[in-house]
Protein backbone atom coordinates (compact mmCIF):
# COMPACT_ATOMS: atom_id res chain seq x y z
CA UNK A 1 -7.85 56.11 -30.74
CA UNK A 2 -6.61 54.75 -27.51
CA UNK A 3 -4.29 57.00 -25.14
CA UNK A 4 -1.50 55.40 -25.67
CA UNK A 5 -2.16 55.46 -29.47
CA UNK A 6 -2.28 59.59 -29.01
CA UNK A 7 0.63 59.91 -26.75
CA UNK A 8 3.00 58.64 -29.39
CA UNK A 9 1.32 60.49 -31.82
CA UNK A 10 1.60 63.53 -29.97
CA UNK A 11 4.92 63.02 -29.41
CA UNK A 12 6.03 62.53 -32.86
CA UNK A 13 4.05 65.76 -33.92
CA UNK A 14 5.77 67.86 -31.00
CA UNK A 15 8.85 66.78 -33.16
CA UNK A 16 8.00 69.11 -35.93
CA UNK A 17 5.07 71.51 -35.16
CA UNK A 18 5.09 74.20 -33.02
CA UNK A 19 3.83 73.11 -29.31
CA UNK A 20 0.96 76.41 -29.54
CA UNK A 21 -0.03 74.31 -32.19
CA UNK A 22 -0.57 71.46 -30.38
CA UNK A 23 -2.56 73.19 -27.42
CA UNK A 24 -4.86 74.66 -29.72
CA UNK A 25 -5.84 71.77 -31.57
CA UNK A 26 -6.24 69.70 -28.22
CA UNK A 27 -8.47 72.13 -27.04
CA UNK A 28 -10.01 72.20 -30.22
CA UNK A 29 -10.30 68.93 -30.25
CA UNK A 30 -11.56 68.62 -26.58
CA UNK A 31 -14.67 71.20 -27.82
CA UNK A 32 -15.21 68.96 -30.53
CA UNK A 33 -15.83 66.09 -28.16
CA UNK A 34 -18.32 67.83 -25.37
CA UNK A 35 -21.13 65.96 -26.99
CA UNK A 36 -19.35 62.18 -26.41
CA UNK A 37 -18.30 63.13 -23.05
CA UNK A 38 -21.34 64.24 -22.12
CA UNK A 39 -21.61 61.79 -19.06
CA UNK A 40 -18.25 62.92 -18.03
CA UNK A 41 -18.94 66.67 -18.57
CA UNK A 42 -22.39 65.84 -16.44
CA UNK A 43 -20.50 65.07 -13.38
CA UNK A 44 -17.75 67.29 -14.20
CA UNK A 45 -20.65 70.02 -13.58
CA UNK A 46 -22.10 68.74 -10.59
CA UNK A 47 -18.66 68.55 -8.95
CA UNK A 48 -18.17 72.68 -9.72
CA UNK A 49 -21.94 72.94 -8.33
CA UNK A 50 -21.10 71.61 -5.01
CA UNK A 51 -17.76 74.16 -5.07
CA UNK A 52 -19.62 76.97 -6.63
CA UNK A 53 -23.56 76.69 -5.83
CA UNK A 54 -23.59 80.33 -6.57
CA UNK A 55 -22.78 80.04 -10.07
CA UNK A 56 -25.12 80.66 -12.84
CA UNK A 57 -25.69 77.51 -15.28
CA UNK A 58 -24.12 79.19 -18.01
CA UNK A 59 -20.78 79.44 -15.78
CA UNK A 60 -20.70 76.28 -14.32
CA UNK A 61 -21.29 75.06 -18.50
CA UNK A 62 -18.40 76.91 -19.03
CA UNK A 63 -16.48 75.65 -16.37
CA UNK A 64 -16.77 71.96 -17.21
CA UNK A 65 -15.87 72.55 -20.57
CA UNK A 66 -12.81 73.90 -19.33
CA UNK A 67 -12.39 71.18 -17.07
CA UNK A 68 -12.23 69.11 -20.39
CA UNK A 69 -10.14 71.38 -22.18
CA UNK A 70 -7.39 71.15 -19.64
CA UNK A 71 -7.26 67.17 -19.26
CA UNK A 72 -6.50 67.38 -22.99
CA UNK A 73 -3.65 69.95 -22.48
CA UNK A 74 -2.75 67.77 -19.81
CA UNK A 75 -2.11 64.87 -22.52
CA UNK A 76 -0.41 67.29 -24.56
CA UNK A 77 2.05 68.24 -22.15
CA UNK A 78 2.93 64.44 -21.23
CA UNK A 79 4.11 63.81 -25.07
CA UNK A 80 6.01 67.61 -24.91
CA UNK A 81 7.81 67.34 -21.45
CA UNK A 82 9.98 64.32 -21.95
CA UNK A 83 12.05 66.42 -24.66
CA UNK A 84 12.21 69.43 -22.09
CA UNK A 85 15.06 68.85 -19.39
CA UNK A 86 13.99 69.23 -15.85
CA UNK A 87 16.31 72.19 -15.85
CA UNK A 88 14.79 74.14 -18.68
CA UNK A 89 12.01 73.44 -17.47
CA UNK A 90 12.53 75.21 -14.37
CA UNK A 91 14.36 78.15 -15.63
CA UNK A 92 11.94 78.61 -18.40
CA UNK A 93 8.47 77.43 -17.37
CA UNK A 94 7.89 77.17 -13.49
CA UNK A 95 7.04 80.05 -11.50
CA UNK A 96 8.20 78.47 -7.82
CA UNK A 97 6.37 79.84 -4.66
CA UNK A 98 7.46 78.71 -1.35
CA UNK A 99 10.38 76.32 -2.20
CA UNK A 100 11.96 76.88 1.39
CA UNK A 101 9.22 74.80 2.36
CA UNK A 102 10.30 71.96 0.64
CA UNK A 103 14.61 72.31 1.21
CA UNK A 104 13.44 73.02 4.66
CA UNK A 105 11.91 69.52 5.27
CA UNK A 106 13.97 67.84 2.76
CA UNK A 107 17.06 69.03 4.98
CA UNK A 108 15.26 67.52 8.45
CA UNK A 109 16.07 64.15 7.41
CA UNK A 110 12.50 62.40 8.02
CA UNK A 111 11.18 62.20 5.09
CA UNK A 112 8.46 64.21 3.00
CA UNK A 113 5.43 63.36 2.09
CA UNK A 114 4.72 65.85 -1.00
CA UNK A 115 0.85 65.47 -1.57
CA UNK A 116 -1.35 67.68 -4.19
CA UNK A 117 -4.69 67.63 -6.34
CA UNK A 118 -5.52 67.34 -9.54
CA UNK A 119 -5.32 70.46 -10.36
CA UNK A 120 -4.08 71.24 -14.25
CA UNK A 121 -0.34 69.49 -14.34
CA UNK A 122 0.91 68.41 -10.64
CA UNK A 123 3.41 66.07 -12.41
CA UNK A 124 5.74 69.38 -13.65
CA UNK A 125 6.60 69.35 -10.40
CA UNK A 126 8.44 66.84 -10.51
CA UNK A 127 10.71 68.21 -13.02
CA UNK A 128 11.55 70.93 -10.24
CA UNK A 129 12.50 68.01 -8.17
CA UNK A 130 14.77 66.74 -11.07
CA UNK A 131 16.15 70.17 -11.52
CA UNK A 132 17.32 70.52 -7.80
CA UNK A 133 18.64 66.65 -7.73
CA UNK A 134 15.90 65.70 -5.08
CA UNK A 135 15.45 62.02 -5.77
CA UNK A 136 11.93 60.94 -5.02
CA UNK A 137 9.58 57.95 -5.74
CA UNK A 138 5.95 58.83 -6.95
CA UNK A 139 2.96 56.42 -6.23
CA UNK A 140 0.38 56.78 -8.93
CA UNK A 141 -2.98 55.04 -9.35
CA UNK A 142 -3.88 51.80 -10.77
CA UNK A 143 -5.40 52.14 -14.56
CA UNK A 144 -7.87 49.73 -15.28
CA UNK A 145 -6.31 49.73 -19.15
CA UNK A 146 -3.11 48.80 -18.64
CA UNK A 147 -1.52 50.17 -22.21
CA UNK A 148 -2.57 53.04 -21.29
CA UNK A 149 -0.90 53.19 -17.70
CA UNK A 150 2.26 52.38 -19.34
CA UNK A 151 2.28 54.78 -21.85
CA UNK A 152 1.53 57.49 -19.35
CA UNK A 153 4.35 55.81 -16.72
CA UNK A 154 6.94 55.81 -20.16
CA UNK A 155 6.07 59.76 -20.14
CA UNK A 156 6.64 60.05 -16.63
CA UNK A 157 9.61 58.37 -16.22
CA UNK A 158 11.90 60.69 -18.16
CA UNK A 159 11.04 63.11 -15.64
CA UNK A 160 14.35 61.28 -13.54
CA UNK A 161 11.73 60.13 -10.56
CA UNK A 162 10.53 56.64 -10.02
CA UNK A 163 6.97 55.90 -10.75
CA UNK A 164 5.73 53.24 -8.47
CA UNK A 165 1.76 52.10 -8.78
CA UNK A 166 -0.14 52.11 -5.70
CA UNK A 167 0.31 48.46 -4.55
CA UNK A 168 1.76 46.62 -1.63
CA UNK A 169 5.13 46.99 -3.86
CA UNK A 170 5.54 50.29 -4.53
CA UNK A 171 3.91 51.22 -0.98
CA UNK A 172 6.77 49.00 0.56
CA UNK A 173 9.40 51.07 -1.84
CA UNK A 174 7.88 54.66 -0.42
CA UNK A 175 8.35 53.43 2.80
CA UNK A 176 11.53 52.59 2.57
CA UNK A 177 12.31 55.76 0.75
CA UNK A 178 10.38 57.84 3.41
CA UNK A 179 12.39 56.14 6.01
CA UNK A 180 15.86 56.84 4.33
CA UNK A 181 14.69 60.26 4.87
CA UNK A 182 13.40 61.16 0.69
CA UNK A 183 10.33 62.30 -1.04
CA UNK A 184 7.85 60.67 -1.84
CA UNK A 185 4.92 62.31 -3.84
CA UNK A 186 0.90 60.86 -3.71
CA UNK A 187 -1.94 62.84 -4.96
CA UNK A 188 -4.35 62.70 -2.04
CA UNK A 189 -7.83 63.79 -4.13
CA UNK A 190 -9.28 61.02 -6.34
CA UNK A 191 -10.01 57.55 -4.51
CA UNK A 192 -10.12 55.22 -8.22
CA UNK A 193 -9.13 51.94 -6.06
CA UNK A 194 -11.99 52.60 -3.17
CA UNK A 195 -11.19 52.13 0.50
CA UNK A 196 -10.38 55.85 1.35
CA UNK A 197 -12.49 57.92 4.42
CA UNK A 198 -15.36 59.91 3.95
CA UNK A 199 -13.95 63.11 5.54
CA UNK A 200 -15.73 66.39 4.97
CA UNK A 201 -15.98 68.66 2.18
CA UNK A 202 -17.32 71.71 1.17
CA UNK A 203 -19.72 70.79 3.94
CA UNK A 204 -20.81 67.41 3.04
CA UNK A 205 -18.89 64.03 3.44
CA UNK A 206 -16.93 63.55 0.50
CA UNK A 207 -14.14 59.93 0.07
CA UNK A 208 -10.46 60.65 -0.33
CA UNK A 209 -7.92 58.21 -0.30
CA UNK A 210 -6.00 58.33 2.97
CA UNK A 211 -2.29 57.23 1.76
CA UNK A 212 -0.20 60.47 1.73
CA UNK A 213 -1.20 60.38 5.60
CA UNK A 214 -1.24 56.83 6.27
CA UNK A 215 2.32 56.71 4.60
CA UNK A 216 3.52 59.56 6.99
CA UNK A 217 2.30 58.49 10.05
CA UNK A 218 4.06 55.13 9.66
CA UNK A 219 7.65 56.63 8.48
CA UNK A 220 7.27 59.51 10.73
CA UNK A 221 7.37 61.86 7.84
CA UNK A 222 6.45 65.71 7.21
CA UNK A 223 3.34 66.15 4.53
CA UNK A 224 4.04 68.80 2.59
CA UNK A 225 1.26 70.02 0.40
CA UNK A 226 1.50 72.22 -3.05
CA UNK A 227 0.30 72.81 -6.01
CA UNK A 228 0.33 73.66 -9.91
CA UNK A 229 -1.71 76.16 -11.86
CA UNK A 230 -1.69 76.37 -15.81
CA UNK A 231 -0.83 80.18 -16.74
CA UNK A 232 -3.49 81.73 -18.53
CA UNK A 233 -2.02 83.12 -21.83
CA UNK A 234 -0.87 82.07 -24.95
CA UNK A 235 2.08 80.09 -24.07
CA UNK A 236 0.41 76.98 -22.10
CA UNK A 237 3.34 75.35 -20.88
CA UNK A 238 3.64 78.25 -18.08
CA UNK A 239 2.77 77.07 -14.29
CA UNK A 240 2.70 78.36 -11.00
CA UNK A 241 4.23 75.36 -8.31
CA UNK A 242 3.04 76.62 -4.85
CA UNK A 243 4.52 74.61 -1.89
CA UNK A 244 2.79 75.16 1.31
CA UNK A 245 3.70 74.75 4.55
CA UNK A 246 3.64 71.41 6.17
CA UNK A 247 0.63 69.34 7.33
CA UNK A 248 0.06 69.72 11.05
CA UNK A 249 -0.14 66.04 12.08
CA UNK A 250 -2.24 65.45 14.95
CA UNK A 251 -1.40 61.75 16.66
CA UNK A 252 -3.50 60.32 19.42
CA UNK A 253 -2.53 56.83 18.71
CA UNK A 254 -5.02 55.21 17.15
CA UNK A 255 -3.65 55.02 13.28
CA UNK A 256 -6.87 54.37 11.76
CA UNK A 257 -8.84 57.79 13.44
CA UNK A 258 -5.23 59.36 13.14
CA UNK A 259 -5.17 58.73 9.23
CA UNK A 260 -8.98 60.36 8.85
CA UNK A 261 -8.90 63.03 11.03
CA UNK A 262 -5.90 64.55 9.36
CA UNK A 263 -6.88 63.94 6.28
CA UNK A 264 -10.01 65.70 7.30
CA UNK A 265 -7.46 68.68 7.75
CA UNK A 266 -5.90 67.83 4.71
CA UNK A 267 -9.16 68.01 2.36
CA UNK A 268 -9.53 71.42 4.61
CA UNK A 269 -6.40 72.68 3.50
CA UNK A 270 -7.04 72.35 -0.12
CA UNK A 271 -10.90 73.74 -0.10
CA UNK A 272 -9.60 77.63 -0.72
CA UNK A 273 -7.24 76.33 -3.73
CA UNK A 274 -9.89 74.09 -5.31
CA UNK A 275 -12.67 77.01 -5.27
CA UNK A 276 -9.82 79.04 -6.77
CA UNK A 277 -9.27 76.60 -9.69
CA UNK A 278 -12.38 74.67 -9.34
CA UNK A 279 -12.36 75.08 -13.56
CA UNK A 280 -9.07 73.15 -13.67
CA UNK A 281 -10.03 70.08 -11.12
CA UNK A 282 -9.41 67.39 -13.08
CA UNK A 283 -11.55 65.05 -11.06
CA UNK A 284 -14.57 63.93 -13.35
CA UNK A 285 -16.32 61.53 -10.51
CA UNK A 286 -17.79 62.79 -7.93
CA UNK A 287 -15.94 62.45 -4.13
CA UNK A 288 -19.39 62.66 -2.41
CA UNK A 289 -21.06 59.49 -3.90
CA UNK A 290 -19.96 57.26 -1.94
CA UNK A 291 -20.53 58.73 1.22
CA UNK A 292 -23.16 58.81 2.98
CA UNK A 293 -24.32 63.01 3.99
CA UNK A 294 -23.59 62.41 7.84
CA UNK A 295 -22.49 64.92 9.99
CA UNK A 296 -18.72 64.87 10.98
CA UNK A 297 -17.46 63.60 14.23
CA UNK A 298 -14.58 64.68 14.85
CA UNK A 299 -12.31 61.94 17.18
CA UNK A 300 -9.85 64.93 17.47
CA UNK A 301 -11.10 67.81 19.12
CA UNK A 302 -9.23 70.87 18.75
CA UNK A 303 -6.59 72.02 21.37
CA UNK A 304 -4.72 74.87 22.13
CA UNK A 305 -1.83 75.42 19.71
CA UNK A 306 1.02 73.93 20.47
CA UNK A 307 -0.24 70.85 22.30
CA UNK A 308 -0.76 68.72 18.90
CA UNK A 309 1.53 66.03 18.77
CA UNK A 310 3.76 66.66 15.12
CA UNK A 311 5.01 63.86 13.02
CA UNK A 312 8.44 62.64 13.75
């Protein structure tokens, strides 16, 4: 069954069963599977080894699984949120940390750049977006099954935010809407279209895609991290929405060692909250493979605070 084949099926059973229902038998389901996936759950495992080379086989086995388990709730939850308004949603199912950070910047008038990982859901928060009548454009990645892109974008879209994919187009319309002083929100963790920087990462040299920074630095825009966590418990569509405070910029002038040395400190930021949830980083290639293990050399040396150069 393709994905988009499952999404409307998943949608038409959210119609009439119970959505605890629906969890379960995804996860079931994603159980069921381990043996088929067993490339994917492979270099799931050697991902969480590089986090976690403390952990015992057995726990990084169980970690992958879980890995799997929550890409399938992940599915589940794009056929179930489309029903949900953003404001239900928000009353009933976000737990928001640190939301000043975001009015805050939002108010300045330049722009933000809200960037996250792949950790469980990030998408829910743009329903808190919806909620609070922030407009905002969202650049996703190119799919190379294009059914499938559009099913997920036709799940998306309901959310009230414009989905753009990451081309010359929709970078030109996050421009534009970074300039006019909006949001625009990139995931920053999983380089699918190549031609991100090797930047370092749990201590070896790992390939992010650079645009969250590369889009600030040319609209003079504040990056604004977060991110989403999947309650544990038996109501799955629970999640904690952290928003952090915003991205330090450091500009020297050069755009090119601009755009990898902060996204150096971006990948920094981010290496507490991914050991944290290492077991729901939905990231099954590995960041390190195309790098080559060299040691980091840093154009940017540090300096005393307050001599950095901020966006905008």
């Amino acid at each position: 069954m393709t994905i988009a084949a499952a999404l409307r099926l998943l949608s038409a059973l959210s119609r009439v069963l119970p959505r605890e229902w629906l969890y379960r038998a995804a996860e079931a389901a994603a159980w069921l599977a381990l043996p088929l996936l067993e490339r994917r759950r492979l270099r799931i495992r050697n991902n969480l080894q590089r986090i976690h080379p403390e952990h015992t086989p057995d726990q990084l086995n169980r970690d992958a699984a879980e890995v799997i388990a929550e890409t399938a709730r992940y599915y589940v939850d794009l056929a179930i949120l489309p029903d949900i308004s953003p404001q239900q949603i928000l009353q009933h199912h976000l737990h928001v940390e640190g939301l000043d950070y975001l009015l805050d910047a939002h108010r300045s008038g330049r722009g933000v750049v809200l960037t996250t990982a792949h950790i469980s859901n990030p998408e829910v928060a743009v329903k808190a977006l919806a909620a609070l009548d922030i407009e905002a454009v969202a650049l996703v990645e190119q799919l190379d099954d294009s059914r499938h892109l559009d099913a997920i974008n036709a799940s998306r879209a309901a959310a009230g935010v414009t989905f753009h994919t990451a081309t010359k187009t929709g970078v030109a319309a996050a421009l534009r809407t970074l300039r006019a002083g909006g949001v625009v929100c990139v995931l920053w963790d999983r380089d699918r279209q190549g031609g991100g920087a090797c930047v370092p990462f749990f201590g070896r040299q790992a390939r992010f895609p650079v645009g969250a920074v590369d889009l600030a630095i040319r609209a003079y825009a504040d990056v604004l991290p977060l991110y989403v966590v999947r309650r544990p418990g038996a109501d799955r569509l629970q999640f904690d929405v952290v928003f952090l405070p915003p991205l330090e910029l450091l500009l020297k002038g050069n755009r090119a060692l601009d755009t990898r040395t902060n996204t150096a400190n971006l990948a920094r930021r981010f290496e507490p909250i991914i050991t944290r949830h290492a077991h729901l980083w939905r990231v099954p290639e590995s960041p390190w493979a195309p790098c080559r293990d060299t040691p980091w050399d840093d154009p940017h040396p540090r300096e005393p605070a307050g001599e950095s150069t901020p966006a905008g």
